[in-house]
Every structure is written in C-alpha cells, then in structure tokens.
N, C-alpha and C. Protein backbone atom coordinates (compact mmCIF):
# COMPACT_ATOMS: atom_id res chain seq x y z
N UNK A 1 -32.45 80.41 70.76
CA UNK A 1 -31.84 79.97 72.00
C UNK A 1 -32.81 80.27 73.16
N UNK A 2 -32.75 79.49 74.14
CA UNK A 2 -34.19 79.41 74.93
C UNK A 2 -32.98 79.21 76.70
N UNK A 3 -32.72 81.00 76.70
CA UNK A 3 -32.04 81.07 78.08
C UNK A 3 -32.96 80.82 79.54
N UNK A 4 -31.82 80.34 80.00
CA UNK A 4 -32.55 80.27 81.40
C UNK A 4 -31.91 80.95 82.70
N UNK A 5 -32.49 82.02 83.00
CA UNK A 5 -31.88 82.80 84.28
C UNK A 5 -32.14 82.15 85.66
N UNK A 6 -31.03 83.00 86.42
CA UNK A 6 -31.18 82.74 87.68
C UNK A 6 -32.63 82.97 88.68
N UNK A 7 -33.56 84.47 88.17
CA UNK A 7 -34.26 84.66 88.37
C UNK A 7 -35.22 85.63 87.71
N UNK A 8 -36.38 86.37 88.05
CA UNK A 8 -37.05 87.02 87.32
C UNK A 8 -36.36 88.17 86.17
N UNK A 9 -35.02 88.85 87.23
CA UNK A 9 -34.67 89.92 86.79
C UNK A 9 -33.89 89.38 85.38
N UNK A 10 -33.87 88.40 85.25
CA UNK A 10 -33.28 88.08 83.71
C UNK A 10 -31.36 89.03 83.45
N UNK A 11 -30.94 88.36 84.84
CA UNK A 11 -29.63 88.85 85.00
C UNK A 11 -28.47 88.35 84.40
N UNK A 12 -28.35 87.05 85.35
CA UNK A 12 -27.67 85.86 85.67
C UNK A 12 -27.96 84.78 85.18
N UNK A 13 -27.40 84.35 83.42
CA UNK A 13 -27.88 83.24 83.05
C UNK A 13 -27.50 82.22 83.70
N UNK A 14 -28.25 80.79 83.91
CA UNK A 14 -27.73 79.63 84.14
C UNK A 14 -27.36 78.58 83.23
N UNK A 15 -28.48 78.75 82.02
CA UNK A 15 -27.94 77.87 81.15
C UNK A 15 -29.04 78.13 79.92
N UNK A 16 -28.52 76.94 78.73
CA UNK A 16 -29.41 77.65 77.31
C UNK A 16 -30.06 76.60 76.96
N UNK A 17 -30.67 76.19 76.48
CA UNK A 17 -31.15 74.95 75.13
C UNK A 17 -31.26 75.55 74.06
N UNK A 18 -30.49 75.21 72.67
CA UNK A 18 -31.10 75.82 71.61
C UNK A 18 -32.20 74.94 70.92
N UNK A 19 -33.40 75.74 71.01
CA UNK A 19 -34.33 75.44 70.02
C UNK A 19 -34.71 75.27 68.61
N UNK A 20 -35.18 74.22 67.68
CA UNK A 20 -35.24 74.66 66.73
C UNK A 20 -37.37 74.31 66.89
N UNK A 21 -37.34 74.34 65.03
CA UNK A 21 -38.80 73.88 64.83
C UNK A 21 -38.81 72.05 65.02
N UNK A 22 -38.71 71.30 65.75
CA UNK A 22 -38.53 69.83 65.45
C UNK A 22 -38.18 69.89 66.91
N UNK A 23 -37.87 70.53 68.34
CA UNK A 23 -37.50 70.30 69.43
C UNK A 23 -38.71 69.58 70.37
N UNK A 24 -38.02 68.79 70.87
CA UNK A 24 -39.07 67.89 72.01
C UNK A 24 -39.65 68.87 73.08
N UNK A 25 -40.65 68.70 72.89
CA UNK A 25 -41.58 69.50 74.31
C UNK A 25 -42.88 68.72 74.72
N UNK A 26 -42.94 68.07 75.70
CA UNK A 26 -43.66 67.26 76.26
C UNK A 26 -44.59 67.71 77.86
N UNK A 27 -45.59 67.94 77.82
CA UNK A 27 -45.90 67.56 79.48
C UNK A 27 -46.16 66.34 80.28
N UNK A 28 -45.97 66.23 81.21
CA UNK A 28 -45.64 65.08 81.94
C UNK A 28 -47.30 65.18 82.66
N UNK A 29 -47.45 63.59 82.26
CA UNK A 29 -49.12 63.28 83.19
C UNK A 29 -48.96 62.99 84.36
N UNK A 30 -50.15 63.49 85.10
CA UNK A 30 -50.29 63.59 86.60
C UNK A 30 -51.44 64.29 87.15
N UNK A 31 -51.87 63.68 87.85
CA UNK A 31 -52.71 64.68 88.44
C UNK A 31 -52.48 66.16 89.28
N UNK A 32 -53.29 66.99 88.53
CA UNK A 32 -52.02 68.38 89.29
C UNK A 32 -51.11 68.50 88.95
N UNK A 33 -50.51 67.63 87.71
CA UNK A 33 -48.94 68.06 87.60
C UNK A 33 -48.63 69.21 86.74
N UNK A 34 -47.32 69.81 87.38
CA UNK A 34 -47.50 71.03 86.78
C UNK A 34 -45.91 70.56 85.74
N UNK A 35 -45.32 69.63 85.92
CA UNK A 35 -44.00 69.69 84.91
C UNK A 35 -44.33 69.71 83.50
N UNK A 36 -43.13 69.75 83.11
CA UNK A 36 -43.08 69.88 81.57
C UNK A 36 -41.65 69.41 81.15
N UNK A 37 -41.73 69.00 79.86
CA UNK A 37 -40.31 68.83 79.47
C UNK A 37 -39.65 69.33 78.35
N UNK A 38 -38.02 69.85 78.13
CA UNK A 38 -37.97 70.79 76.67
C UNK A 38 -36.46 70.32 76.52
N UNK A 39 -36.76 69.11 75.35
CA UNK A 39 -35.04 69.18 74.51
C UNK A 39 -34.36 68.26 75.94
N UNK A 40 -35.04 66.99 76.58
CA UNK A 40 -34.31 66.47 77.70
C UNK A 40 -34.06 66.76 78.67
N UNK A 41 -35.13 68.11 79.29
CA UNK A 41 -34.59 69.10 80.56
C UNK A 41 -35.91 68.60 81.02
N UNK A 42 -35.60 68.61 82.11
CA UNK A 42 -37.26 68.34 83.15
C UNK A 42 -37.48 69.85 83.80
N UNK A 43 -38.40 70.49 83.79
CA UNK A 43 -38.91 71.56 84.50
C UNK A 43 -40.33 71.93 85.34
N UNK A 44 -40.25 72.45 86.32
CA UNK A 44 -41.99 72.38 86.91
C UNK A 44 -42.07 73.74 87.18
N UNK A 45 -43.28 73.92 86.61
CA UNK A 45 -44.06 75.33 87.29
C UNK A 45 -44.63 75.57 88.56
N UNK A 46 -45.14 76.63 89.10
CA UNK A 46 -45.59 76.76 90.19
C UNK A 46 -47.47 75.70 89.98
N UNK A 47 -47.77 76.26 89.10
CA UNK A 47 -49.27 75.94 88.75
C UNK A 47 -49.36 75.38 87.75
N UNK A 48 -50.69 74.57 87.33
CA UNK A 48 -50.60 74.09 85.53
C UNK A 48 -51.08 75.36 85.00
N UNK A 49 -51.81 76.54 85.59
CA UNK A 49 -51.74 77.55 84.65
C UNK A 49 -50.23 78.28 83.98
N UNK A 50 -49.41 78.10 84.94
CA UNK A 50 -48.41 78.54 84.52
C UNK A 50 -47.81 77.49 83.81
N UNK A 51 -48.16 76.51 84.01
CA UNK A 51 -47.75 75.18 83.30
C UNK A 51 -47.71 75.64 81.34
N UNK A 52 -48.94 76.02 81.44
CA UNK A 52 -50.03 76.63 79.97
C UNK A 52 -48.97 77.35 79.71
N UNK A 53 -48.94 78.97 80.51
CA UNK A 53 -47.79 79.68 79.49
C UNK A 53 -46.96 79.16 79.03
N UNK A 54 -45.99 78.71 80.01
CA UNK A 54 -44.79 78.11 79.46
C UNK A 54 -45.03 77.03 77.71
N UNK A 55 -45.56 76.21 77.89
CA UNK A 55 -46.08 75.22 77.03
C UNK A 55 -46.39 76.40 75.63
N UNK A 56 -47.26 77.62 75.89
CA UNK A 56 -47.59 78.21 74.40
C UNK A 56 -46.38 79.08 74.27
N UNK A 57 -46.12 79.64 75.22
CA UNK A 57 -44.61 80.44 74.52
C UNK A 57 -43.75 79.75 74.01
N UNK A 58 -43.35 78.49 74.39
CA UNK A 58 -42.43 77.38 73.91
C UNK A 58 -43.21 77.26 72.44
N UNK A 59 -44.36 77.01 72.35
CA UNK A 59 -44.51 76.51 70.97
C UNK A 59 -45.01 77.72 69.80
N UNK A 60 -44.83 78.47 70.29
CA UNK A 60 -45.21 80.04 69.56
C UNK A 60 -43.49 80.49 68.63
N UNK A 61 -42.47 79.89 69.85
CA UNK A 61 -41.31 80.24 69.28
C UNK A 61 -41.10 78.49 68.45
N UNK A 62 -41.47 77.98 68.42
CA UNK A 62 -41.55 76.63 67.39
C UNK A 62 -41.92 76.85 66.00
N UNK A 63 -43.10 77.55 66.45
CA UNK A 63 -43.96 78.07 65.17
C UNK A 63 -42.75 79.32 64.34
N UNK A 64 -42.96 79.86 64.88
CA UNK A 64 -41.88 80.98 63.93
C UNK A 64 -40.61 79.93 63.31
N UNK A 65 -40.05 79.55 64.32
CA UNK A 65 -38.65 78.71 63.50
C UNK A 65 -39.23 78.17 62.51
N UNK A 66 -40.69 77.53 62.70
CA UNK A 66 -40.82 76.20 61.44
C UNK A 66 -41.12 77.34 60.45
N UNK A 67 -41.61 78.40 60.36
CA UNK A 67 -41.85 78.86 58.99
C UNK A 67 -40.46 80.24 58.88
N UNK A 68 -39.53 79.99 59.60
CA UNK A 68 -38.31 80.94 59.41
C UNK A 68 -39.06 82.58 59.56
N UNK A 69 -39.37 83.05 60.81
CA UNK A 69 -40.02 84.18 60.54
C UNK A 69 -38.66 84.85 60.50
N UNK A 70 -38.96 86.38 60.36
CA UNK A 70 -37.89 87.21 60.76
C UNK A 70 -37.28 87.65 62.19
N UNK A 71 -36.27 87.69 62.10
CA UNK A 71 -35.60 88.10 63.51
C UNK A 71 -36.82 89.11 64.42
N UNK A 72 -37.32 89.04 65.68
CA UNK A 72 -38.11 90.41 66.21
C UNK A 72 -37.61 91.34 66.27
N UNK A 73 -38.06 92.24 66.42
CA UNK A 73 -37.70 93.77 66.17
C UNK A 73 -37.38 93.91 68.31
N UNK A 74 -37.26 95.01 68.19
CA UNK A 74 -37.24 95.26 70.01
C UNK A 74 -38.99 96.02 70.03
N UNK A 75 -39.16 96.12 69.30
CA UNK A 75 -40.70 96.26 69.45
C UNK A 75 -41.52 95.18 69.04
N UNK A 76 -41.13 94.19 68.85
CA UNK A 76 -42.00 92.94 68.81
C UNK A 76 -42.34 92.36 70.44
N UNK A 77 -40.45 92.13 70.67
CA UNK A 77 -40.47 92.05 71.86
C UNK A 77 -41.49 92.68 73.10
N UNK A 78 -41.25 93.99 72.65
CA UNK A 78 -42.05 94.34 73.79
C UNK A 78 -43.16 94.17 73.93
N UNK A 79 -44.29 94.06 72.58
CA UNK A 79 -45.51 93.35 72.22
C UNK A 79 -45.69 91.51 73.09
N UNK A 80 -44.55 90.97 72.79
CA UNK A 80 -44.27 89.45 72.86
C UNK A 80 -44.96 89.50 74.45
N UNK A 81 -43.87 90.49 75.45
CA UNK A 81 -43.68 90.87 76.65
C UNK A 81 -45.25 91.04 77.47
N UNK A 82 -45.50 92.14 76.77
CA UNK A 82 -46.93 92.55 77.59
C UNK A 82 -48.17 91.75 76.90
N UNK A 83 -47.84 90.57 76.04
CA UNK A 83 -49.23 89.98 76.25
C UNK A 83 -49.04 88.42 77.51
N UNK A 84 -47.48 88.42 77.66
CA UNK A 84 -47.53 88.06 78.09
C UNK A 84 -47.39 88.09 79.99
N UNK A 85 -47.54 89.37 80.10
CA UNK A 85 -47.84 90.01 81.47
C UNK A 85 -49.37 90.29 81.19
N UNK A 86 -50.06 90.17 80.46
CA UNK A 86 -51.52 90.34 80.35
C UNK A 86 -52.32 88.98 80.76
N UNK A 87 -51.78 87.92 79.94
CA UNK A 87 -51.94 86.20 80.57
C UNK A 87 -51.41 86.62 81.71
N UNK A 88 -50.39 86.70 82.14
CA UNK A 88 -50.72 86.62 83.88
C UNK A 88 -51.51 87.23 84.76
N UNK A 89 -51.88 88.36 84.37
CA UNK A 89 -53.03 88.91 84.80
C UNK A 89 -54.04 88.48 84.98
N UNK A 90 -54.62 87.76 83.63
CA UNK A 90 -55.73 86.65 83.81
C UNK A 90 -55.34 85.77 84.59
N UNK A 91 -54.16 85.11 85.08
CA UNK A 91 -54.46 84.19 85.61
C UNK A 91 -53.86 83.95 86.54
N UNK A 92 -54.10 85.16 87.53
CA UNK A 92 -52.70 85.30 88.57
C UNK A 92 -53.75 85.05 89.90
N UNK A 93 -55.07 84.66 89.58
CA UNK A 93 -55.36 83.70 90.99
C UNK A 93 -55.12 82.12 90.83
N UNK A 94 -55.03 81.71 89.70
CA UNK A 94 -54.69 80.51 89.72
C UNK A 94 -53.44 79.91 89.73
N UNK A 95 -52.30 81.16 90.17
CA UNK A 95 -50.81 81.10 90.47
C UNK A 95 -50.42 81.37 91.74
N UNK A 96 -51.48 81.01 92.41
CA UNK A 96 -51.37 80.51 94.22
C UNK A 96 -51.89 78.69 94.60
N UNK A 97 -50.60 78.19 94.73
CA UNK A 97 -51.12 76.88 94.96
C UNK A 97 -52.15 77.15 95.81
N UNK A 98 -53.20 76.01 95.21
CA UNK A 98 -54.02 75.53 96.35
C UNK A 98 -54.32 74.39 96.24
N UNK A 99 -53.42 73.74 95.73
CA UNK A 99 -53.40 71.96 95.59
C UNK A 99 -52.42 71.71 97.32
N UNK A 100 -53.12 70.75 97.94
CA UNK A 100 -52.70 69.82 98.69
C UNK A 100 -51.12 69.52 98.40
N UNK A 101 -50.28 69.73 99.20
CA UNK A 101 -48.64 69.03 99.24
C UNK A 101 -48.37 68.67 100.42
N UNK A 102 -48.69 68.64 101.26
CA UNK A 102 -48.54 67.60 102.75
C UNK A 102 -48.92 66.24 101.87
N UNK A 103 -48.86 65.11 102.62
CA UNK A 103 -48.65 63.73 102.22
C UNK A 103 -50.31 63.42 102.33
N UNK A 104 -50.32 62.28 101.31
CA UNK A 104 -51.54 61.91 100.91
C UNK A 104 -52.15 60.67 101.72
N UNK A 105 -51.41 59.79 102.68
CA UNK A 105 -51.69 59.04 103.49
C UNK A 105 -52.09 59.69 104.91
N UNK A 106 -52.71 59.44 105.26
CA UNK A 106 -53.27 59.51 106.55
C UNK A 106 -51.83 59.45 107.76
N UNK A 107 -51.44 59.99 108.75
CA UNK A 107 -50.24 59.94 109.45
C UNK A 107 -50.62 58.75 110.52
N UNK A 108 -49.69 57.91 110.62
CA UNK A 108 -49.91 56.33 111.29
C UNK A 108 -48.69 56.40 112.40
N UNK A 109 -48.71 56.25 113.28
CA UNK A 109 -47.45 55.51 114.79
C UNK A 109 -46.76 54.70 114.37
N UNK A 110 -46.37 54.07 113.26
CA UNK A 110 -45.48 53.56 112.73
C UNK A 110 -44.78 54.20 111.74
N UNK A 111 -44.79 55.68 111.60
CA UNK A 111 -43.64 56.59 110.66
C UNK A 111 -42.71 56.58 111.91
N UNK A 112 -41.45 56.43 111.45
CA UNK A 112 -40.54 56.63 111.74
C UNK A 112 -39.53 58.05 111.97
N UNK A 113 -40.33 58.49 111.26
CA UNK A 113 -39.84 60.40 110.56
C UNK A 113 -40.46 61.38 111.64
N UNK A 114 -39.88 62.23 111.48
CA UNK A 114 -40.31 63.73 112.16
C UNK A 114 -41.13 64.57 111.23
N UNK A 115 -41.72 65.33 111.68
CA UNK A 115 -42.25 66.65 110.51
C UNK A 115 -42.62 67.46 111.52
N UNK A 116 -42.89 68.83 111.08
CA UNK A 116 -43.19 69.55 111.81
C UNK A 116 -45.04 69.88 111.40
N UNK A 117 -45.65 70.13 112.27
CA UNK A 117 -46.99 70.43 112.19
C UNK A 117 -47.74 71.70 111.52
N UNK A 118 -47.63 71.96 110.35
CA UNK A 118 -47.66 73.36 109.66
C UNK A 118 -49.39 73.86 109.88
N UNK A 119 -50.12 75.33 109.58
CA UNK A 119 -51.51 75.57 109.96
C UNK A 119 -52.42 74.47 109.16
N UNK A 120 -51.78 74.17 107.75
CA UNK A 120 -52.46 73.14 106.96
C UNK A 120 -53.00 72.11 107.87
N UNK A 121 -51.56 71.43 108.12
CA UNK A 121 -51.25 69.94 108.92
C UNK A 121 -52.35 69.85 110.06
N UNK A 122 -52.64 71.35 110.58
CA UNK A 122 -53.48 71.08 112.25
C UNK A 122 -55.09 70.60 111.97
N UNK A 123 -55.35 71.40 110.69
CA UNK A 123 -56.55 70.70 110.38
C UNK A 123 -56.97 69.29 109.75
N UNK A 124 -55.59 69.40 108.97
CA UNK A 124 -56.00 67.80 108.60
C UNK A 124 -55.75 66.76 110.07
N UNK A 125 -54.62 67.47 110.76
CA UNK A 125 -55.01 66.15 112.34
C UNK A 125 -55.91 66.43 112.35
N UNK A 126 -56.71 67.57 112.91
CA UNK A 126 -58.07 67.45 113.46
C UNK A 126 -59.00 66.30 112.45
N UNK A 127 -59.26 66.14 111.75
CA UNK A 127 -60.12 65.84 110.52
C UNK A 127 -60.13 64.32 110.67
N UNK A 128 -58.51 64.02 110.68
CA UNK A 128 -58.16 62.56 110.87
C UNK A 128 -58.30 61.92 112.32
N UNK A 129 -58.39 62.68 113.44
CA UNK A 129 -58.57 62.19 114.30
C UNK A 129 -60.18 62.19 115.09
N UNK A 130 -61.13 63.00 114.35
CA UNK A 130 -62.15 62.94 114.16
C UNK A 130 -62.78 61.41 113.55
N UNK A 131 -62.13 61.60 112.67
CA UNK A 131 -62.50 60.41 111.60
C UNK A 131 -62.01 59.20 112.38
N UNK A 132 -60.98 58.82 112.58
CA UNK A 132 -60.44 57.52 113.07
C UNK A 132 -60.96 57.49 114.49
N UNK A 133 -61.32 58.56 115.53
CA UNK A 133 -61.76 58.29 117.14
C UNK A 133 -63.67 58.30 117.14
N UNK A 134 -63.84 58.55 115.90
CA UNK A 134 -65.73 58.53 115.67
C UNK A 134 -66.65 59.48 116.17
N UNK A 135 -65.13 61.17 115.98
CA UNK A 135 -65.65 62.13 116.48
C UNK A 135 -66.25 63.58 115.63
N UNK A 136 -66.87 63.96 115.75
CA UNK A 136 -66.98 65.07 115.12
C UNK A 136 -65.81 65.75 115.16
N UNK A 137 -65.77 66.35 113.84
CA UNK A 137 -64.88 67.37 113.34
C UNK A 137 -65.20 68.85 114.16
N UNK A 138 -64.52 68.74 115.67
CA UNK A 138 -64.88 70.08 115.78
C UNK A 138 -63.53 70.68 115.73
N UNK A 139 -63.23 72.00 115.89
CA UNK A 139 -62.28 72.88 115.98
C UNK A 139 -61.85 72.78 117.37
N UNK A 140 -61.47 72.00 118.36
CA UNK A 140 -61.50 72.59 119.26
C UNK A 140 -60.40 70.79 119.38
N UNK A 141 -60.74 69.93 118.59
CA UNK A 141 -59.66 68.65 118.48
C UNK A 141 -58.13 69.04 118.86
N UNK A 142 -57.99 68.19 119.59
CA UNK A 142 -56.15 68.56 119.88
C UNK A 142 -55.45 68.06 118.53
N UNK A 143 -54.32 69.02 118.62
CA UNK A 143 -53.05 68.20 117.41
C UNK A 143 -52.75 67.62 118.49
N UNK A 144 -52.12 65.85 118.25
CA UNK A 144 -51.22 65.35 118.46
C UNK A 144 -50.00 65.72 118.56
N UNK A 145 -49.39 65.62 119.34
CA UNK A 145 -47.74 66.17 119.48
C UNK A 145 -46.76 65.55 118.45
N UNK A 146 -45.84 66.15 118.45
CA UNK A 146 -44.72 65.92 117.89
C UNK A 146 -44.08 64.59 117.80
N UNK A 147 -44.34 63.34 116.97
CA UNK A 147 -43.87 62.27 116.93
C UNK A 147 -42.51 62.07 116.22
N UNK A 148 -42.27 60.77 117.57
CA UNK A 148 -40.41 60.64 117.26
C UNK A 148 -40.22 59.47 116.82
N UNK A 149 -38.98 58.80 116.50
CA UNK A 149 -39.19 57.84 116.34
C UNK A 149 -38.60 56.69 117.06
N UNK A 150 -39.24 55.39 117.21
CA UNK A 150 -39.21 54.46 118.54
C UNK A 150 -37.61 54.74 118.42
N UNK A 151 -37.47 54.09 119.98
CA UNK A 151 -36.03 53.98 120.48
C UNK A 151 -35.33 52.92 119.42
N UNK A 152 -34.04 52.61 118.96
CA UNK A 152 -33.91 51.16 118.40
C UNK A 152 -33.90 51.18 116.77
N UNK A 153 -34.57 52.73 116.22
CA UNK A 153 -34.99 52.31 114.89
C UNK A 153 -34.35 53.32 114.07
C-alpha cells in the first residue's frame, strides 16, 4: 500500500493506492517536467531530481512485490529510510527550483490580466525592455508599472 500523507511528518493520511508488481508508473514528457504518474494519480515534484527518487522508490517497491520478498523488518525500514535521506543529501542543491515559472512570452499591452511584479519579474522587464527599446541591459532600466486592464474589457 503506497500511503499518502498530509505532510512530511507522516501523520495525517490523505489517501492510499495499493500497489502491486504490474502497477502503472509513468513520467510525463516535458521539458523540466517534474510530474509523474502512479496507478491513474497524477503527481509533481518539486524538481526532476526529486522527480528520480520518487520514480526509484516506486519501482524498488515493484521489484520486491514481483519476486514476493519478505515483509521488512523495522530495521529494514530504517536502512530503506536513511539511504534515502542520504539521496537527498546528494541532491539537495538540485531541490531548489531554478527553472524559470513566470510566463514564457514576453509581457505585451494587450494582456488583459494583472500580476504583480516579483524580484525575478524586475529583471526580466529590464531585459525585455532593453531588448524591444534597442537599449542596453543596464540595471538602472525602470519596471514598468502595474498594468490594468483597458476600460470596457
């Protein structure tokens, strides 16, 4: 059975899938994408490294079902546990996004929408308004203000 808690502390279940050896586990293509899929559930990680754990622990407990291992001991567990706080160790700089999630189009006077201007956002105005006014990229470029949308729309 492959529980799913509310949060780290492994308190408050939310819900289960039972697993066997034959269960669907898929990742989903994308660039950067970090989802995955298990038994018809869609799920996303923070990172594709964390993408990875998930994906080998899922199929580590596949592997045992398909050859019927024995139940773990509570000392397996705890083995299971700290190699897998050891992978995060290795790879706990690559469990800080640093993929791009602001929008991938250039911001145009014809959005209609609000957003707010986050430290990301100020450099990419600068960058874009460099680029589109035929200016150097200096630091010193105004953000654009806060766009609304026309009267009427």
């Amino acid at each position: 059975m492959f529980v799913l808690y509310e949060n780290e502390n492994c308190e408050v279940p939310v819900a289960a899938i039972c697993l066997s050896a034959d269960s669907a586990v898929a990742e989903k293509l994308g660039i950067n994408c970090s989802c995955f899929s298990v038994e018809q559930r869609d799920f996303s990680s923070r990172t594709l490294s964390e993408r990875k754990l998930w994906l080998r622990a899922i199929s580590n407990i596949k592997v045992k079902l398909a050859n019927a291992a024995p139940t773990p001991s509570s000392e397996d567990l705890e083995h299971y546990r700290q190699a897998v706080k050891e992978q995060l160790h290795e790879i706990r700089g690559s469990l800080q996004c640093k993929v791009r999630t602001d929008a991938l189009l250039p911001p145009s006077i014809h959005n209609t929408f609000q957003s707010t201007v986050s430290p990301f956002n100020v450099d990419l105005w600068a960058e874009i308004l460099g680029h589109h006014q035929g200016q150097s990229e200096d630091p010193g470029d105004e953000v654009p203000p806060e766009r609304s949308p026309s009267p009427g729309l």
